[in-house]
N, C-alpha and C. Protein backbone atom coordinates (compact mmCIF):
# COMPACT_ATOMS: atom_id res chain seq x y z
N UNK A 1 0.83 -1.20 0.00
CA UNK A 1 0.00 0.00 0.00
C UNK A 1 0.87 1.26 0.00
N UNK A 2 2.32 1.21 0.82
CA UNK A 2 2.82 2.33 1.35
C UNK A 2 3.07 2.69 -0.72
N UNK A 3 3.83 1.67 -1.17
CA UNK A 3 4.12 1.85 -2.79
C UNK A 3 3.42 2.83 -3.42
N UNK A 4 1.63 2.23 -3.57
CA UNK A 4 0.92 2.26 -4.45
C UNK A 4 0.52 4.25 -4.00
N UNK A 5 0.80 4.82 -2.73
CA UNK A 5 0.79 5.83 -2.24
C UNK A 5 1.57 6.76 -2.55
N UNK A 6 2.88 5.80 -2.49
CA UNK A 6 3.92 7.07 -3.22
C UNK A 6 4.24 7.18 -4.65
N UNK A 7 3.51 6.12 -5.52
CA UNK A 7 3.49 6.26 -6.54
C UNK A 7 2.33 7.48 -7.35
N UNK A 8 1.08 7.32 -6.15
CA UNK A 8 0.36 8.29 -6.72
C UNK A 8 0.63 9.67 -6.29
N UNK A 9 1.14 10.15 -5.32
CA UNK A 9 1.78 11.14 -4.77
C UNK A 9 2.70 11.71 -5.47
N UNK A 10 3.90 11.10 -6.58
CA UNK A 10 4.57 11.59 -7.57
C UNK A 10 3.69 11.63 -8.92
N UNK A 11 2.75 10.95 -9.22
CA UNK A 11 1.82 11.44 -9.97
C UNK A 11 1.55 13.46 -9.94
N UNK A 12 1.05 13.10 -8.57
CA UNK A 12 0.43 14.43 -8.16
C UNK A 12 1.19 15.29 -8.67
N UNK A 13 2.62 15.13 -7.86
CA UNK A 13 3.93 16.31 -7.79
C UNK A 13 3.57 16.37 -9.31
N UNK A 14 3.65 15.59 -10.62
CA UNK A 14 4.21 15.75 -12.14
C UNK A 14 3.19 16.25 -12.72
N UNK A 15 1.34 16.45 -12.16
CA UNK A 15 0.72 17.04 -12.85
C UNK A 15 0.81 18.41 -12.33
N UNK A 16 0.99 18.46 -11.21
CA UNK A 16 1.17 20.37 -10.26
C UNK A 16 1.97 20.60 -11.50
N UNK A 17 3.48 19.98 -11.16
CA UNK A 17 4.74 20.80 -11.93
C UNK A 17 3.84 21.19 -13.68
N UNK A 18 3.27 19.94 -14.22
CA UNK A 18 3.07 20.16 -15.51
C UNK A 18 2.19 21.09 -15.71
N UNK A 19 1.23 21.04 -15.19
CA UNK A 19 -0.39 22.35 -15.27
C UNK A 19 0.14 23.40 -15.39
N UNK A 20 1.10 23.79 -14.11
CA UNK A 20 1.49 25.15 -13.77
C UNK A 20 2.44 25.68 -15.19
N UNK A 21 3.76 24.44 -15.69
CA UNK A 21 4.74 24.93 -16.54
C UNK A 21 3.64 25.06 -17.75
N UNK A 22 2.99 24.01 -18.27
CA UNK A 22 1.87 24.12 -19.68
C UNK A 22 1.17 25.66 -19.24
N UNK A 23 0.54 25.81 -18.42
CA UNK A 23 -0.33 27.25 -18.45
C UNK A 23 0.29 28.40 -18.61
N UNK A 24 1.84 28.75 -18.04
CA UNK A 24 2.52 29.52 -18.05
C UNK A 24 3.07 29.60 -19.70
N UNK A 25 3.63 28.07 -20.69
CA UNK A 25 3.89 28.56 -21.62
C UNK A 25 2.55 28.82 -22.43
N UNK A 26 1.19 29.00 -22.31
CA UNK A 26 0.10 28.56 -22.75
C UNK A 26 -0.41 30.31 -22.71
N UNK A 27 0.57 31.57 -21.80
CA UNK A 27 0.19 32.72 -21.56
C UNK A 27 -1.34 32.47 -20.92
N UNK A 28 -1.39 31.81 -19.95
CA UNK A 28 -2.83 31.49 -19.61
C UNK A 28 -2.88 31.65 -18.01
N UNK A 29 -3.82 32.64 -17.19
CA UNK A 29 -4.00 32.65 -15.83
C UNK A 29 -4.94 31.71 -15.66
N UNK A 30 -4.72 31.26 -14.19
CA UNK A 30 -5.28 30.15 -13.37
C UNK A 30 -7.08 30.55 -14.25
N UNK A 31 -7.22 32.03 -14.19
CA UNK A 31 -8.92 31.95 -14.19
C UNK A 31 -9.14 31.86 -16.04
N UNK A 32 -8.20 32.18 -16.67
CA UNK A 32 -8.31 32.14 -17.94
C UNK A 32 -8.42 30.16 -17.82
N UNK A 33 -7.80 29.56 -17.71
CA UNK A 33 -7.59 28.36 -17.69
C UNK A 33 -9.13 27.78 -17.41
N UNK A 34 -9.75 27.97 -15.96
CA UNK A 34 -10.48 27.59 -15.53
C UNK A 34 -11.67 27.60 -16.34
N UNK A 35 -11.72 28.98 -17.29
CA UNK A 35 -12.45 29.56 -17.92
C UNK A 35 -13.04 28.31 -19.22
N UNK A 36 -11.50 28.48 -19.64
CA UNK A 36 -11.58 27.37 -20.93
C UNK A 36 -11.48 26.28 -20.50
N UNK A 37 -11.24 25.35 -19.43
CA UNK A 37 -11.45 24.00 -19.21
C UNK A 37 -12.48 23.72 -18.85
N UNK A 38 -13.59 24.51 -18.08
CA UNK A 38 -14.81 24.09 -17.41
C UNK A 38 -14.76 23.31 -15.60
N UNK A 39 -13.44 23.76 -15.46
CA UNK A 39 -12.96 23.55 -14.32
C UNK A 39 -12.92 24.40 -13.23
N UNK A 40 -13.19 24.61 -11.97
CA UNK A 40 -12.96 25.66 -11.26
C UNK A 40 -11.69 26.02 -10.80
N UNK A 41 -11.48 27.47 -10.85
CA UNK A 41 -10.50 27.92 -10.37
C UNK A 41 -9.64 27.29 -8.77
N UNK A 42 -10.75 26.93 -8.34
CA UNK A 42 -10.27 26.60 -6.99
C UNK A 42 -9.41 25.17 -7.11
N UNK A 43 -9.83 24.35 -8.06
CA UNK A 43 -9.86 22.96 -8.72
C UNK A 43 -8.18 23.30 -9.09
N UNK A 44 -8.11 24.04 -9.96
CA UNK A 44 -6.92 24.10 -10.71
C UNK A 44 -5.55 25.22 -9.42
N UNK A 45 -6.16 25.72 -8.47
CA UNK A 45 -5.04 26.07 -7.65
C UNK A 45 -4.56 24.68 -6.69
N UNK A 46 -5.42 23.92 -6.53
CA UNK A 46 -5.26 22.35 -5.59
C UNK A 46 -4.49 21.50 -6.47
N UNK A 47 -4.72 21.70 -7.35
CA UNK A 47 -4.11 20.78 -8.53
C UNK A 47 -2.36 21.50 -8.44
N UNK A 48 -2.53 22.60 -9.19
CA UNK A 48 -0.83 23.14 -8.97
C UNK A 48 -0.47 22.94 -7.98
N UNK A 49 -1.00 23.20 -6.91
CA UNK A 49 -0.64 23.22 -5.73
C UNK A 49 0.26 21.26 -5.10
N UNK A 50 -0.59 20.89 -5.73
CA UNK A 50 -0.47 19.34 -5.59
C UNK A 50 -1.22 18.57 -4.50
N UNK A 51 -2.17 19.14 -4.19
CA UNK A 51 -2.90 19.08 -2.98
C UNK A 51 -4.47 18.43 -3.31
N UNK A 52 -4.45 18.14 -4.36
CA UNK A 52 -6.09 17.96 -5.03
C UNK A 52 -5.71 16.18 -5.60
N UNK A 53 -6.46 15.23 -4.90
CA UNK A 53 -6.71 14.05 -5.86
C UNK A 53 -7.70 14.62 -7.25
N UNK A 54 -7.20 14.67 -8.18
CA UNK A 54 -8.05 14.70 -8.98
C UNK A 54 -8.48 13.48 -10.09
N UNK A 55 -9.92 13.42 -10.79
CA UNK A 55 -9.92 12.76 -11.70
C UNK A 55 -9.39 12.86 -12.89
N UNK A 56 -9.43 11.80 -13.35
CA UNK A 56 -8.98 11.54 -14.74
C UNK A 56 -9.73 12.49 -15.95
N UNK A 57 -11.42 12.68 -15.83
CA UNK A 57 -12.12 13.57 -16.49
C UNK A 57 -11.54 15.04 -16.47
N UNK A 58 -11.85 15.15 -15.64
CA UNK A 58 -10.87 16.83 -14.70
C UNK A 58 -9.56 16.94 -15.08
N UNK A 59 -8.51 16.05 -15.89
CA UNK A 59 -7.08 16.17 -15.94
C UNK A 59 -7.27 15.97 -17.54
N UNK A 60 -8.51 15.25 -18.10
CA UNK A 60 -8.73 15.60 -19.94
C UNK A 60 -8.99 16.49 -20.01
N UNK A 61 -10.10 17.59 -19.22
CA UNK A 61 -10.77 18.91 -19.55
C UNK A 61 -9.41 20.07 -19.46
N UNK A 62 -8.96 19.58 -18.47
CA UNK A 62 -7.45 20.80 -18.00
C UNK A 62 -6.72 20.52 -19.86
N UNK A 63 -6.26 19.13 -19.99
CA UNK A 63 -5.39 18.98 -20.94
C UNK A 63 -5.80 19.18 -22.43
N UNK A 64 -6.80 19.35 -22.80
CA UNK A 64 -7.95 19.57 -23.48
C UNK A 64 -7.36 21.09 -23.74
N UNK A 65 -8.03 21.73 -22.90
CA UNK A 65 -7.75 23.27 -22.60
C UNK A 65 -6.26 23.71 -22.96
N UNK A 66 -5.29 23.19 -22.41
CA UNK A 66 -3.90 23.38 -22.75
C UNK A 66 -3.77 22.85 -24.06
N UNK A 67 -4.59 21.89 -25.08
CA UNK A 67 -3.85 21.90 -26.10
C UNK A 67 -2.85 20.61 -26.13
N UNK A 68 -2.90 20.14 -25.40
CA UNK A 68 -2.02 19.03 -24.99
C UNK A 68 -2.63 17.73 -24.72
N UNK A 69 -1.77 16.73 -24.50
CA UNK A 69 -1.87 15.03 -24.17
C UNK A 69 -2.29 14.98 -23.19
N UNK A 70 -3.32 14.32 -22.71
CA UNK A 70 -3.05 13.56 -21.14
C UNK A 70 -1.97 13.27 -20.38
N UNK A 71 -1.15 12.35 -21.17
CA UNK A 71 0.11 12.22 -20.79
C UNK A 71 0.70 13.11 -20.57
N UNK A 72 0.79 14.52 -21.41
CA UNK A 72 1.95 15.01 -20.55
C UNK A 72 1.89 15.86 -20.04
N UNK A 73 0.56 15.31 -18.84
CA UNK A 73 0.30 15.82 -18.03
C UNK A 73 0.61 15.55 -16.54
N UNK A 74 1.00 13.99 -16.84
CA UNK A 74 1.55 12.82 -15.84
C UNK A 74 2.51 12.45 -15.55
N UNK A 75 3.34 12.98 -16.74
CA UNK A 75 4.55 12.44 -17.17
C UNK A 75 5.51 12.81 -16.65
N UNK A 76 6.62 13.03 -15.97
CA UNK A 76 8.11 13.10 -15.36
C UNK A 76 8.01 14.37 -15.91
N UNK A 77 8.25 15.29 -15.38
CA UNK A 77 8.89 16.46 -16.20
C UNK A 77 9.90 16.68 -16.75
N UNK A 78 10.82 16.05 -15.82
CA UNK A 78 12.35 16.22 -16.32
C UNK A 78 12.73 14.45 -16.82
N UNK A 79 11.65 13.88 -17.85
CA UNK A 79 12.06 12.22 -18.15
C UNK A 79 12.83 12.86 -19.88
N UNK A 80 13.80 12.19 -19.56
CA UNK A 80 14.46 11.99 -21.08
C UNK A 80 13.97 11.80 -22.09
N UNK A 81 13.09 10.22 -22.13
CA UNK A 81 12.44 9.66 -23.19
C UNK A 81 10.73 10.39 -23.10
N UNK A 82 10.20 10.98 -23.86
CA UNK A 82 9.13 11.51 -23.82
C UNK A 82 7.75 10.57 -24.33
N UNK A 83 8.11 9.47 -24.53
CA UNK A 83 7.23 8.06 -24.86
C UNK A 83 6.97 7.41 -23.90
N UNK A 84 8.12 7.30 -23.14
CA UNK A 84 7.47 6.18 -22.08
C UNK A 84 6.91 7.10 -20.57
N UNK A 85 6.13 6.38 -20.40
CA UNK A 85 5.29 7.18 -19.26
C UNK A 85 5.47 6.49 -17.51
N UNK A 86 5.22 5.59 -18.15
CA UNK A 86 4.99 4.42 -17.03
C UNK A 86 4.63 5.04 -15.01
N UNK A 87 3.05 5.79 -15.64
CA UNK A 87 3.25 6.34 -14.34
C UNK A 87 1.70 5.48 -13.97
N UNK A 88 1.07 5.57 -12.66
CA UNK A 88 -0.16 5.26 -12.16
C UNK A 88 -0.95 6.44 -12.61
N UNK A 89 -2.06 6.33 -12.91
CA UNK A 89 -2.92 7.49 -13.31
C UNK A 89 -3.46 7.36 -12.53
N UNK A 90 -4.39 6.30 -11.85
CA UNK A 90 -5.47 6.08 -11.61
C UNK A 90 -5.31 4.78 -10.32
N UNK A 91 -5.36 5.25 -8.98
CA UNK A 91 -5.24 3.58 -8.22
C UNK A 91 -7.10 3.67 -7.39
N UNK A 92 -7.21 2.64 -7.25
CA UNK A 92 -8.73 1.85 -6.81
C UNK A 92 -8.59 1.89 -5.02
N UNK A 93 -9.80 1.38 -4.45
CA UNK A 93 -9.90 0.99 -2.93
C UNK A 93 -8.91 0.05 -2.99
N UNK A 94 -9.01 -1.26 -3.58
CA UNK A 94 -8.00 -2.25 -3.47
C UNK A 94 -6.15 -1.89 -3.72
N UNK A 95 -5.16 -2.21 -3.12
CA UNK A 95 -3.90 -1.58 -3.46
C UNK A 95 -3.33 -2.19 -5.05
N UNK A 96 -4.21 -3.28 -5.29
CA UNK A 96 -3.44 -3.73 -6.64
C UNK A 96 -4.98 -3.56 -7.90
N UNK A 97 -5.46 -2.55 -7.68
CA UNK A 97 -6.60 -2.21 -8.68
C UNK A 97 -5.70 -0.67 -9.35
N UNK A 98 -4.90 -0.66 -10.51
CA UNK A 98 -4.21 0.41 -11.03
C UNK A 98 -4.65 0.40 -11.82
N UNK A 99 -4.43 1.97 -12.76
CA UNK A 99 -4.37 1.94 -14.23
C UNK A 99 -3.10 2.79 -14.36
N UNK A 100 -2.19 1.74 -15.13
CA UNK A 100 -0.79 2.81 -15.61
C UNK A 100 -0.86 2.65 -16.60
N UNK A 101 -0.53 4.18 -16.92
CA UNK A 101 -0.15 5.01 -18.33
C UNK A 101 0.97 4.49 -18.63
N UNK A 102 1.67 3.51 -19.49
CA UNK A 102 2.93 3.07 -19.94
C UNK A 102 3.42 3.57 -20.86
N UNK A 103 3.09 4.46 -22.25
CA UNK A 103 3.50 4.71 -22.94
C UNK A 103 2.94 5.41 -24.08
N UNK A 104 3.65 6.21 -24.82
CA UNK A 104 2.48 7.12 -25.72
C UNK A 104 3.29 7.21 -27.12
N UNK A 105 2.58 7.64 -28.45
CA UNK A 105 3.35 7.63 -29.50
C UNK A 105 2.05 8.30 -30.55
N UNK A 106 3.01 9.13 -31.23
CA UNK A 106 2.32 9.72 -32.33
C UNK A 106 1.66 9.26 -33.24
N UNK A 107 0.35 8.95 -33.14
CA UNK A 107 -0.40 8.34 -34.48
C UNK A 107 -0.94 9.30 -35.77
N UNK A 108 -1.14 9.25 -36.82
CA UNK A 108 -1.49 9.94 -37.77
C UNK A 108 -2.92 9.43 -37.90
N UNK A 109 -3.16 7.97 -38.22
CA UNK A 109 -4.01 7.69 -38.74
C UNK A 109 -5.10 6.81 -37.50
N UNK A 110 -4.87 6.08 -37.01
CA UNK A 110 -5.04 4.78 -36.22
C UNK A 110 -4.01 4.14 -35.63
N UNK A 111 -4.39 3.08 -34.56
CA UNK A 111 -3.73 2.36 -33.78
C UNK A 111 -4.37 0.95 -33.80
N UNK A 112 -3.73 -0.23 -33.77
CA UNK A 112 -3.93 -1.55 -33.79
C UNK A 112 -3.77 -2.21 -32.44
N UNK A 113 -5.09 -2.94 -31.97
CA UNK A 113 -4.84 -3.71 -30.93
C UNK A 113 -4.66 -5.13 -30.68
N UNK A 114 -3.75 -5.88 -30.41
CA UNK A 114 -3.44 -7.18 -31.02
C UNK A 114 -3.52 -7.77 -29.43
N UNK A 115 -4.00 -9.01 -29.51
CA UNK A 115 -3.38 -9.97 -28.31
C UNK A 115 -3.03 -11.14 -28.68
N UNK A 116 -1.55 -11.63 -28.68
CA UNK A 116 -1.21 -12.49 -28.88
C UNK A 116 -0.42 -13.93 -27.75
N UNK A 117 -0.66 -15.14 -28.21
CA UNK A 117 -0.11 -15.76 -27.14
C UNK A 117 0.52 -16.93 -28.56
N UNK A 118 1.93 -17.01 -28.21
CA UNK A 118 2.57 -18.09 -28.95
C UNK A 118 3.54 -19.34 -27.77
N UNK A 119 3.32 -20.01 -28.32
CA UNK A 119 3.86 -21.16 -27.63
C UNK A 119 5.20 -21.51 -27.41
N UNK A 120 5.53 -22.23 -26.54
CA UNK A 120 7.37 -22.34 -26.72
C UNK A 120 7.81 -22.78 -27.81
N UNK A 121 8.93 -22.15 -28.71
CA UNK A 121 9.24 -22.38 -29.75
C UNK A 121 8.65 -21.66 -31.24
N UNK A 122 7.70 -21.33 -30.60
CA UNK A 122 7.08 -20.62 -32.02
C UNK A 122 7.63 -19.04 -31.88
N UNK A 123 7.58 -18.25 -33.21
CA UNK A 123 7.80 -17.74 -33.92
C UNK A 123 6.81 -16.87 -34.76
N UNK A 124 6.57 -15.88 -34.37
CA UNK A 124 5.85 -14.54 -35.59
C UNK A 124 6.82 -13.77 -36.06
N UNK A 125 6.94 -13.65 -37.48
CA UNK A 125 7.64 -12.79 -38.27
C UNK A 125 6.86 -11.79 -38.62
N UNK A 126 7.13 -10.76 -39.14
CA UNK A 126 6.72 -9.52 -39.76
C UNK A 126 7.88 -8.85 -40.79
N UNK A 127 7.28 -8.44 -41.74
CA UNK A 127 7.84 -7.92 -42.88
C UNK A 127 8.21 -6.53 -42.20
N UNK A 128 8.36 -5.67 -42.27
CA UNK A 128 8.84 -3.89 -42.59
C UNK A 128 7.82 -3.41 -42.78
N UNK A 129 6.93 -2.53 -41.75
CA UNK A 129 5.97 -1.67 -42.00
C UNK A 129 6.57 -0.39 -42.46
N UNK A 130 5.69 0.52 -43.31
CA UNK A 130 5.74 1.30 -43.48
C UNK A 130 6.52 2.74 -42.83
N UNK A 131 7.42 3.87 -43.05
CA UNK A 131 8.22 4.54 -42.48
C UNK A 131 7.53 5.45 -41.40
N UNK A 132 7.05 5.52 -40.32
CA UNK A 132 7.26 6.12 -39.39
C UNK A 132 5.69 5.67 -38.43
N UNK A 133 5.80 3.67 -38.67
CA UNK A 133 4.99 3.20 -38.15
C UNK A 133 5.84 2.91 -36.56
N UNK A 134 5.38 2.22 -35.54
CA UNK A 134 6.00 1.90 -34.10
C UNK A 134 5.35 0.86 -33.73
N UNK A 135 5.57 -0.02 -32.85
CA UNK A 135 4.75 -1.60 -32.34
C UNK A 135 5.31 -1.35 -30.95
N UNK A 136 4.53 -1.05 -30.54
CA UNK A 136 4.45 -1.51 -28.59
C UNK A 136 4.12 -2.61 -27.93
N UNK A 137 4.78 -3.14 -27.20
CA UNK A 137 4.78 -4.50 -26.49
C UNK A 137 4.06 -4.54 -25.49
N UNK A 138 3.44 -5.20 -24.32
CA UNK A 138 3.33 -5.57 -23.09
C UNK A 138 3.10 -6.78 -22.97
N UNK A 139 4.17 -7.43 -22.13
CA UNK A 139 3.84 -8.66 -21.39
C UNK A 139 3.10 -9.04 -20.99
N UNK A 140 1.92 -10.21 -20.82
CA UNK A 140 1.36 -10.54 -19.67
C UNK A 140 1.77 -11.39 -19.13
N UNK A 141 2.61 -12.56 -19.76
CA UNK A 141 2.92 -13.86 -19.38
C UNK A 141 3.82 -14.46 -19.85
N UNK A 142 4.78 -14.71 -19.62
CA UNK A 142 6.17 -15.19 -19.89
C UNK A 142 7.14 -14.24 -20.10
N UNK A 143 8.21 -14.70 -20.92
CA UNK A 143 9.36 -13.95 -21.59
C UNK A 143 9.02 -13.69 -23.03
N UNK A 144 8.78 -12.81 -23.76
CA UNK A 144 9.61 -12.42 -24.97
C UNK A 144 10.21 -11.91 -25.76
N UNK A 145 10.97 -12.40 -26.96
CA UNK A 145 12.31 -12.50 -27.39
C UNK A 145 11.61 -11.34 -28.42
N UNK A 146 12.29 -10.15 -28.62
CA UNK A 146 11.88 -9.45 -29.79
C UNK A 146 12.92 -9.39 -31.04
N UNK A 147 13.12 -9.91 -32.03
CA UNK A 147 13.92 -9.85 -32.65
C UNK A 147 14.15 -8.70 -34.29
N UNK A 148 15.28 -7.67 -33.68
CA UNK A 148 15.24 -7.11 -34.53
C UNK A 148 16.97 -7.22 -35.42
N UNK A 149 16.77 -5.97 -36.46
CA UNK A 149 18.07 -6.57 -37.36
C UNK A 149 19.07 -6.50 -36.65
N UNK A 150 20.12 -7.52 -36.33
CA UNK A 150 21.57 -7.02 -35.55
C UNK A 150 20.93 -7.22 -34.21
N UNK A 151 20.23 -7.49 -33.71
CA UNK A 151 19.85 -7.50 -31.88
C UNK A 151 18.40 -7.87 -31.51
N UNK A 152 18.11 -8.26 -30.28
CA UNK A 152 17.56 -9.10 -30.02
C UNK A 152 17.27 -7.82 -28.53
N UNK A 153 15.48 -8.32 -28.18
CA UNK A 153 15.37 -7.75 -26.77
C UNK A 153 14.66 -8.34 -26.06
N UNK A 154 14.97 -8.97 -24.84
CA UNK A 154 13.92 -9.48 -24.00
C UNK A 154 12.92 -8.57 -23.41
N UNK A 155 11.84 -9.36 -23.29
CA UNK A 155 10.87 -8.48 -22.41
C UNK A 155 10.23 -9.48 -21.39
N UNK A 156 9.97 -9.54 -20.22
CA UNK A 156 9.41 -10.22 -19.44
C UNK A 156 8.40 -9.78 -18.72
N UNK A 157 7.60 -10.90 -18.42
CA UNK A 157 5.75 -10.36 -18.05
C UNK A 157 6.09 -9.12 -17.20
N UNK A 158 5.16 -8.29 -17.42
CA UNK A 158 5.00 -6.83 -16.68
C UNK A 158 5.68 -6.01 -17.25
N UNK A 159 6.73 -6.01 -18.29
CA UNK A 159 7.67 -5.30 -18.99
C UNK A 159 6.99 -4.77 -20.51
N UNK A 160 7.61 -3.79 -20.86
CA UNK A 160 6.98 -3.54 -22.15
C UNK A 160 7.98 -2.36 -23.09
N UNK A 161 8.05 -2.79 -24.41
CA UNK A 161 9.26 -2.38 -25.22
C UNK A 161 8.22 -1.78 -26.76
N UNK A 162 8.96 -0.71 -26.98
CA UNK A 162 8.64 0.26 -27.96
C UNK A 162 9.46 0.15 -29.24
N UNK A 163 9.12 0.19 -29.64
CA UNK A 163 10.41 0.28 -31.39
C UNK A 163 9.83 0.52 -33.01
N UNK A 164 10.62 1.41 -33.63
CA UNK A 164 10.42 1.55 -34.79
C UNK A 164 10.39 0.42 -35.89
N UNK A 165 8.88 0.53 -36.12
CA UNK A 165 8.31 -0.98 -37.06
C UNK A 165 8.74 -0.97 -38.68
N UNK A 166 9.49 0.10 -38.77
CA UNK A 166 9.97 -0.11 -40.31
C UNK A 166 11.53 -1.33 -40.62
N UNK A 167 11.36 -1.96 -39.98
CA UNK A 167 12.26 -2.71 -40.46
C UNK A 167 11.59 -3.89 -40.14
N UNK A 168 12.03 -5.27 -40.54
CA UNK A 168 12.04 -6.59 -40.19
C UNK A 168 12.27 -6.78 -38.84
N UNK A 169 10.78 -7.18 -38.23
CA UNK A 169 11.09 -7.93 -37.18
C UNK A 169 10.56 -9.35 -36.08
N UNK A 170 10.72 -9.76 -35.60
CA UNK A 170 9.87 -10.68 -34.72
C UNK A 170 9.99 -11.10 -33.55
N UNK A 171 8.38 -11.93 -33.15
CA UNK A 171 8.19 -12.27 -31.99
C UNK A 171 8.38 -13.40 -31.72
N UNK A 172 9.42 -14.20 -30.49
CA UNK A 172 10.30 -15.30 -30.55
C UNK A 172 9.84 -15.84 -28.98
N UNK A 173 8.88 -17.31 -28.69
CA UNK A 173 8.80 -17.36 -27.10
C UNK A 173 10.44 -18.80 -27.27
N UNK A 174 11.35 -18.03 -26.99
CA UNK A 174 11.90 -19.03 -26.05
C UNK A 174 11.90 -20.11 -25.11
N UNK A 175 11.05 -19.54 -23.91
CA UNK A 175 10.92 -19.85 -22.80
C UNK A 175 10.60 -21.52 -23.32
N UNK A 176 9.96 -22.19 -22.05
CA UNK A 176 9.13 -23.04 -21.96
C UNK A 176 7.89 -23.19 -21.38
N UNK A 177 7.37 -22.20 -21.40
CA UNK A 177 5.80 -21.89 -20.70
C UNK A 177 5.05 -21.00 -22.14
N UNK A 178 3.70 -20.90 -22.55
CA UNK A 178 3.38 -19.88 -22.87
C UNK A 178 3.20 -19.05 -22.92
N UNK A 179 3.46 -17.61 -23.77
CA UNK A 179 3.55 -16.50 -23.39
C UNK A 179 2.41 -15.40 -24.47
N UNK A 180 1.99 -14.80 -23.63
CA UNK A 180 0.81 -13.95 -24.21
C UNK A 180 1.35 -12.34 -23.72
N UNK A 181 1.05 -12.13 -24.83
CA UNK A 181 1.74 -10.33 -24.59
C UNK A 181 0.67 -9.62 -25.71
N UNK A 182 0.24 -8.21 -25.37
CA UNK A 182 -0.40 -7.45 -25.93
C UNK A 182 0.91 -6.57 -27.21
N UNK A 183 -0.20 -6.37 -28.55
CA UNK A 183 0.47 -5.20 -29.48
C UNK A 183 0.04 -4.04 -29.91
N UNK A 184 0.26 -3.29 -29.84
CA UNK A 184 -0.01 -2.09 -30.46
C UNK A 184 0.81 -1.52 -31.89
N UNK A 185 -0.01 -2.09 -32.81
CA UNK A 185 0.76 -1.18 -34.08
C UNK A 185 -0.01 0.22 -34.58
N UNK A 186 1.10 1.53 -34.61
CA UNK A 186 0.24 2.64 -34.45
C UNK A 186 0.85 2.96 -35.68
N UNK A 187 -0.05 3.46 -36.54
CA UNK A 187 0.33 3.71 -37.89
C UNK A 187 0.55 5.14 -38.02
């Protein structure tokens, strides 16, 4: 529980820091903000402040308003990689009822939702999608082997790996158990 507390607690800290830095480059006061989100002013000083559980609805209307992602609204402020997220958005009464934001990526057109489970020994190939397609991973169950040109990446249940889908690549279960992992191809 103590975890699932301080995980949402740095949530908090990264939407204060983000609201406040987005509104400021956004030339936007707390009441201008409030104005255009449909949010109350009081709402959005608890929020900077870091002092406000807020919802998820309440953090689309803010992000909405700014012009911006959800995500990066959640997101590390100071994270390097601006894709991966991997924060709690959202935790339940129960300590293991979450929803984490893992990862985000520019779509043009659509996004593909795949669930796949291959067996030990088997093998999915894929040809070379198109130039500035991406395939996102998540584990649910086992190990797997992602194989791209020149290198190879494990991923293991709970883990999840991002990569540019224009080249040849595939999905490899090693292991000896079955393994089922979610895809996302975002075109």
């Amino acid at each position: 529980m103590q975890k699932e507390q301080s995980q949402r607690a740095s949530v908090l800290q990264h939407v204060s820091l983000n609201v406040r830095r987005l509104r400021h480059a956004a030339d936007l006061s707390q009441t201008a903000l409030a104005e255009r989100s449909g949010v109350s002013r009081r709402m959005l000083v608890a929020i900077e402040a870091g002092e406000k559980n807020v919802s998820l609805a309440t953090l689309d209307r803010v992000a909405e308003a700014l012009d911006v992602a959800f995500s990066d609204l959640i997101q590390a402020p100071d994270d390097r990689d601006p894709s991966r997220i991997n924060e709690v958005a959202w935790a339940g009464a129960h300590p293991e009822s979450t929803a984490v934001l893992l990862a985000k990526a520019v779509a043009r057109r659509e996004v593909e939702l795949w669930e796949f489970s291959l067996m030990p020994g088997e093998t999915y190939r894929s040809e070379a999608d198109p130039e500035g397609w991406s395939e996102q991973v998540y584990v649910i169950e086992g190990c797997l082997t992602v194989v791209l040109p020149g290198t190879s990446r494990l991923v293991s249940a709970g883990e999840f790996f991002m990569f540019a889908s224009n080249q040849p690549h595939a999905y490899r279960n090693d292991g000896d158990a079955k393994l089922r992992f979610v895809r996302n191809v975002v075109l």
